[in-house]
N, C-alpha and C. Protein backbone atom coordinates (compact mmCIF):
# COMPACT_ATOMS: atom_id res chain seq x y z
N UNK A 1 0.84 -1.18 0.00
CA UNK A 1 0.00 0.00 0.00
C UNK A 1 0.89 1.25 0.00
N UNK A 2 0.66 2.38 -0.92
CA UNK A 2 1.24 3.36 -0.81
C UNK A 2 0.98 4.71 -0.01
N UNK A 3 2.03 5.42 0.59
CA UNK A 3 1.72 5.98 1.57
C UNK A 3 0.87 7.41 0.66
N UNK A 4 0.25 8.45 1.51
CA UNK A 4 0.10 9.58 1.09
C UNK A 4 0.90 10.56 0.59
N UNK A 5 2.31 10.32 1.09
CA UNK A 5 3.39 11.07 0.71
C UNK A 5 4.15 10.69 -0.58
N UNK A 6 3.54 9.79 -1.13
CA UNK A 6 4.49 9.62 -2.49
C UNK A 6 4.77 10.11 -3.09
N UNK A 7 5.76 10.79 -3.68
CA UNK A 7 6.59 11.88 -4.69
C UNK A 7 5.99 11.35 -6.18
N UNK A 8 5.52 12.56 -6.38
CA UNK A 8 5.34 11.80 -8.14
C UNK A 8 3.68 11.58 -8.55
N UNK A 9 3.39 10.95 -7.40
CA UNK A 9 1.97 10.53 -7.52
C UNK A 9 0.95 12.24 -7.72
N UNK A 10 -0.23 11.76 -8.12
CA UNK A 10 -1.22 12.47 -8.09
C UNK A 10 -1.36 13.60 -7.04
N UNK A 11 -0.89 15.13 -7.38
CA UNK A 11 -1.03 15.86 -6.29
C UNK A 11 -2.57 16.53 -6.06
N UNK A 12 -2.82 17.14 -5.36
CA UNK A 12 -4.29 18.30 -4.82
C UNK A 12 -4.65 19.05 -6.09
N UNK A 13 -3.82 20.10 -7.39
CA UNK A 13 -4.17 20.46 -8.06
C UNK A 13 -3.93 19.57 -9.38
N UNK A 14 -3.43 17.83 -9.77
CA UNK A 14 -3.51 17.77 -10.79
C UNK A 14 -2.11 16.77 -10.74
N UNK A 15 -2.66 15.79 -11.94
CA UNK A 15 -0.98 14.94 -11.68
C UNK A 15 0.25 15.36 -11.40
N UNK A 16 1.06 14.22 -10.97
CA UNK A 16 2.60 15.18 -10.39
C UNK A 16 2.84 15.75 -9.48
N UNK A 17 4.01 16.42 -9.11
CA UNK A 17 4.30 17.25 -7.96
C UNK A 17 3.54 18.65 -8.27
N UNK A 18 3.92 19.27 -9.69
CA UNK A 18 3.78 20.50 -9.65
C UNK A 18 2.08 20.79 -10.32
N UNK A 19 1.67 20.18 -10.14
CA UNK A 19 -0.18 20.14 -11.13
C UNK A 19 -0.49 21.40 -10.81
N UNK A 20 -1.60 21.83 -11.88
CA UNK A 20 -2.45 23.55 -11.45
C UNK A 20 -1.42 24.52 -11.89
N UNK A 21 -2.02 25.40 -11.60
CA UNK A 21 -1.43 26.70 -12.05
C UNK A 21 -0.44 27.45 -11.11
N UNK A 22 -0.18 27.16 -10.23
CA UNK A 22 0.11 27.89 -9.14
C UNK A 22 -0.42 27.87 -7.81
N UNK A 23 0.59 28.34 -6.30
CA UNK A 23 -0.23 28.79 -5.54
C UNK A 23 -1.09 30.03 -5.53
N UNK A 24 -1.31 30.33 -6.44
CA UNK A 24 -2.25 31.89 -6.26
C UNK A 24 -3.37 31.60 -7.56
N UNK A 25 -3.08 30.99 -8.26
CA UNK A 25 -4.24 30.18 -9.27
C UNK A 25 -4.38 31.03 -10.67
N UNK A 26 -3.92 32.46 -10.68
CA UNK A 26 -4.09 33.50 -11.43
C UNK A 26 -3.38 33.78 -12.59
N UNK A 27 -3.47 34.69 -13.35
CA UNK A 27 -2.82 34.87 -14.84
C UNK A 27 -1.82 35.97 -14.51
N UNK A 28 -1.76 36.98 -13.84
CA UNK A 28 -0.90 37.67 -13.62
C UNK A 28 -1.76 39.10 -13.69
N UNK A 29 -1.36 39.86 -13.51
CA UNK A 29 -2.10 41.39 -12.79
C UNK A 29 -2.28 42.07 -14.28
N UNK A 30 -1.72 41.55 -15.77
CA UNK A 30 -2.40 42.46 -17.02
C UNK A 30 -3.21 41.92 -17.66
N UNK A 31 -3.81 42.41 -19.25
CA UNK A 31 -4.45 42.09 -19.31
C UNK A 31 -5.98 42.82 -19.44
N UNK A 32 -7.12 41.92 -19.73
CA UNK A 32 -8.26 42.77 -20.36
C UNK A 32 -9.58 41.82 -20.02
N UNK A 33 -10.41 42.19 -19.54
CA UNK A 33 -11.63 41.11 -19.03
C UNK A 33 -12.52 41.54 -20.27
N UNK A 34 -13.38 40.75 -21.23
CA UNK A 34 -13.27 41.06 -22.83
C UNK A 34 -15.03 40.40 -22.11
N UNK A 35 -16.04 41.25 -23.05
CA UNK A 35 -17.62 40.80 -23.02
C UNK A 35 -17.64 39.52 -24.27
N UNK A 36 -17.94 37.81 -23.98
CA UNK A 36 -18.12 37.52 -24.81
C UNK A 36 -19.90 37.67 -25.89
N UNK A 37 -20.09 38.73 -25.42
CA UNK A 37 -22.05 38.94 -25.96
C UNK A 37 -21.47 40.05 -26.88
N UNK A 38 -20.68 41.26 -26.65
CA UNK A 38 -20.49 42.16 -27.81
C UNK A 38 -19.20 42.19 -27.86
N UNK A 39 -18.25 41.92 -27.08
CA UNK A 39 -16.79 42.26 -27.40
C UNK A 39 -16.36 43.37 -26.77
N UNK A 40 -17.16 44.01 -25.91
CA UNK A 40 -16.17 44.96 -25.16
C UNK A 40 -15.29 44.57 -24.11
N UNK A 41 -14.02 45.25 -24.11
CA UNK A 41 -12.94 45.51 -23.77
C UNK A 41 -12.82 45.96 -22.60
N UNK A 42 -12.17 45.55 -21.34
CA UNK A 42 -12.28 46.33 -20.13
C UNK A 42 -10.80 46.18 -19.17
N UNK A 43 -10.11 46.91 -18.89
CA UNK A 43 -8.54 46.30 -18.39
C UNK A 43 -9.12 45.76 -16.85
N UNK A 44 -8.07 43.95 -17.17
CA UNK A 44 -8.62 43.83 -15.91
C UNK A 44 -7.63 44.49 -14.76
N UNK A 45 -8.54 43.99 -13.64
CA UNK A 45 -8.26 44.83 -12.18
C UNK A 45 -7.45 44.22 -11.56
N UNK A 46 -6.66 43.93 -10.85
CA UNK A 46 -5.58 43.17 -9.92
C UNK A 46 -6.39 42.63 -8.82
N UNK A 47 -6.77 41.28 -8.98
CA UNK A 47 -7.41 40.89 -7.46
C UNK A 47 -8.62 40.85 -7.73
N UNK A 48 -9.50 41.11 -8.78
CA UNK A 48 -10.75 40.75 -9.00
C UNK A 48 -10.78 40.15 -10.44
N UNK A 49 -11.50 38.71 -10.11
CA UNK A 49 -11.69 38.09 -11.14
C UNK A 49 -12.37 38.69 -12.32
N UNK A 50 -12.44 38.47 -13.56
CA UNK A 50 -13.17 38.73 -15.18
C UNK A 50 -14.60 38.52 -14.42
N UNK A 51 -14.34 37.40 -14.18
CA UNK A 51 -16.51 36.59 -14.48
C UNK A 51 -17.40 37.38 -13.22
N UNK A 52 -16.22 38.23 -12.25
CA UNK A 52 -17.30 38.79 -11.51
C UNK A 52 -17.60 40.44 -11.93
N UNK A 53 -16.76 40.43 -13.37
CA UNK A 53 -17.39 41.70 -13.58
C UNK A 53 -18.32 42.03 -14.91
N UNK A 54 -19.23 42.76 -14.79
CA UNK A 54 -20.35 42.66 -15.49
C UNK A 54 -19.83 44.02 -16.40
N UNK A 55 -19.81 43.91 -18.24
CA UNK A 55 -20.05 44.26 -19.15
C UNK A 55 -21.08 45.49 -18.88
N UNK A 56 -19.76 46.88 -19.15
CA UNK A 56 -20.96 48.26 -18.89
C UNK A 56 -21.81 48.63 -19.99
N UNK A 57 -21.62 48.10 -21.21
CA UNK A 57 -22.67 48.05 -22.08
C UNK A 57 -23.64 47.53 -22.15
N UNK A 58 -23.71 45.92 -22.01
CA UNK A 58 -24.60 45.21 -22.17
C UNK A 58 -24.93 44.13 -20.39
N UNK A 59 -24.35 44.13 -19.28
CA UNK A 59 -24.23 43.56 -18.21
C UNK A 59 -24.21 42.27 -18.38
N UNK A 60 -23.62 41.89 -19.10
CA UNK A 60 -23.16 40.01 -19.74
C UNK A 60 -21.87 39.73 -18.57
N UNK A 61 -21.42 38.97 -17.72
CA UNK A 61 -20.16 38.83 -17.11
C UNK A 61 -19.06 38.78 -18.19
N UNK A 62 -18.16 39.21 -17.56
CA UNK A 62 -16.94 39.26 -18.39
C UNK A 62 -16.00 37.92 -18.89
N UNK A 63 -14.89 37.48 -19.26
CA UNK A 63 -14.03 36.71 -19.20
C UNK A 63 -12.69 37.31 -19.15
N UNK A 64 -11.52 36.74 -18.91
CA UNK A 64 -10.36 36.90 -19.18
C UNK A 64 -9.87 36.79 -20.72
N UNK A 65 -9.41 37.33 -21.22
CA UNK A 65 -8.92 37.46 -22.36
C UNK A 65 -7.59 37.16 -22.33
């Protein structure tokens, strides 16, 4: 039986030691949270996600671009 600590094996974010994106999970502080309903353009903010911000044209949530 193998222990929990096995090197190599299946980690918390994803096969391997190093799986996922990171400890902070994020793309980095530039960048543009983009409406996919019309295409507007919005720079994103440092520390607040795309999808929690709502499109000032049309109020569609945003994405990361």
């Amino acid at each position: 039986m193998l222990s929990k600590g096995t090197p190599g094996g299946p980690g918390p974010r994803g096969p391997g030691p190093r799986g996922g994106r990171g400890p902070r999970g994020g793309r980095g502080p530039g960048g543009y949270c983009v409406c996919p309903a019309c295409g507007t353009k919005v720079p994103h903010t440092p520390g607040v996600p795309c999808n929690t911000v709502t499109c000032p044209k049309c109020g569609t949530r945003m994405v990361r671009e």
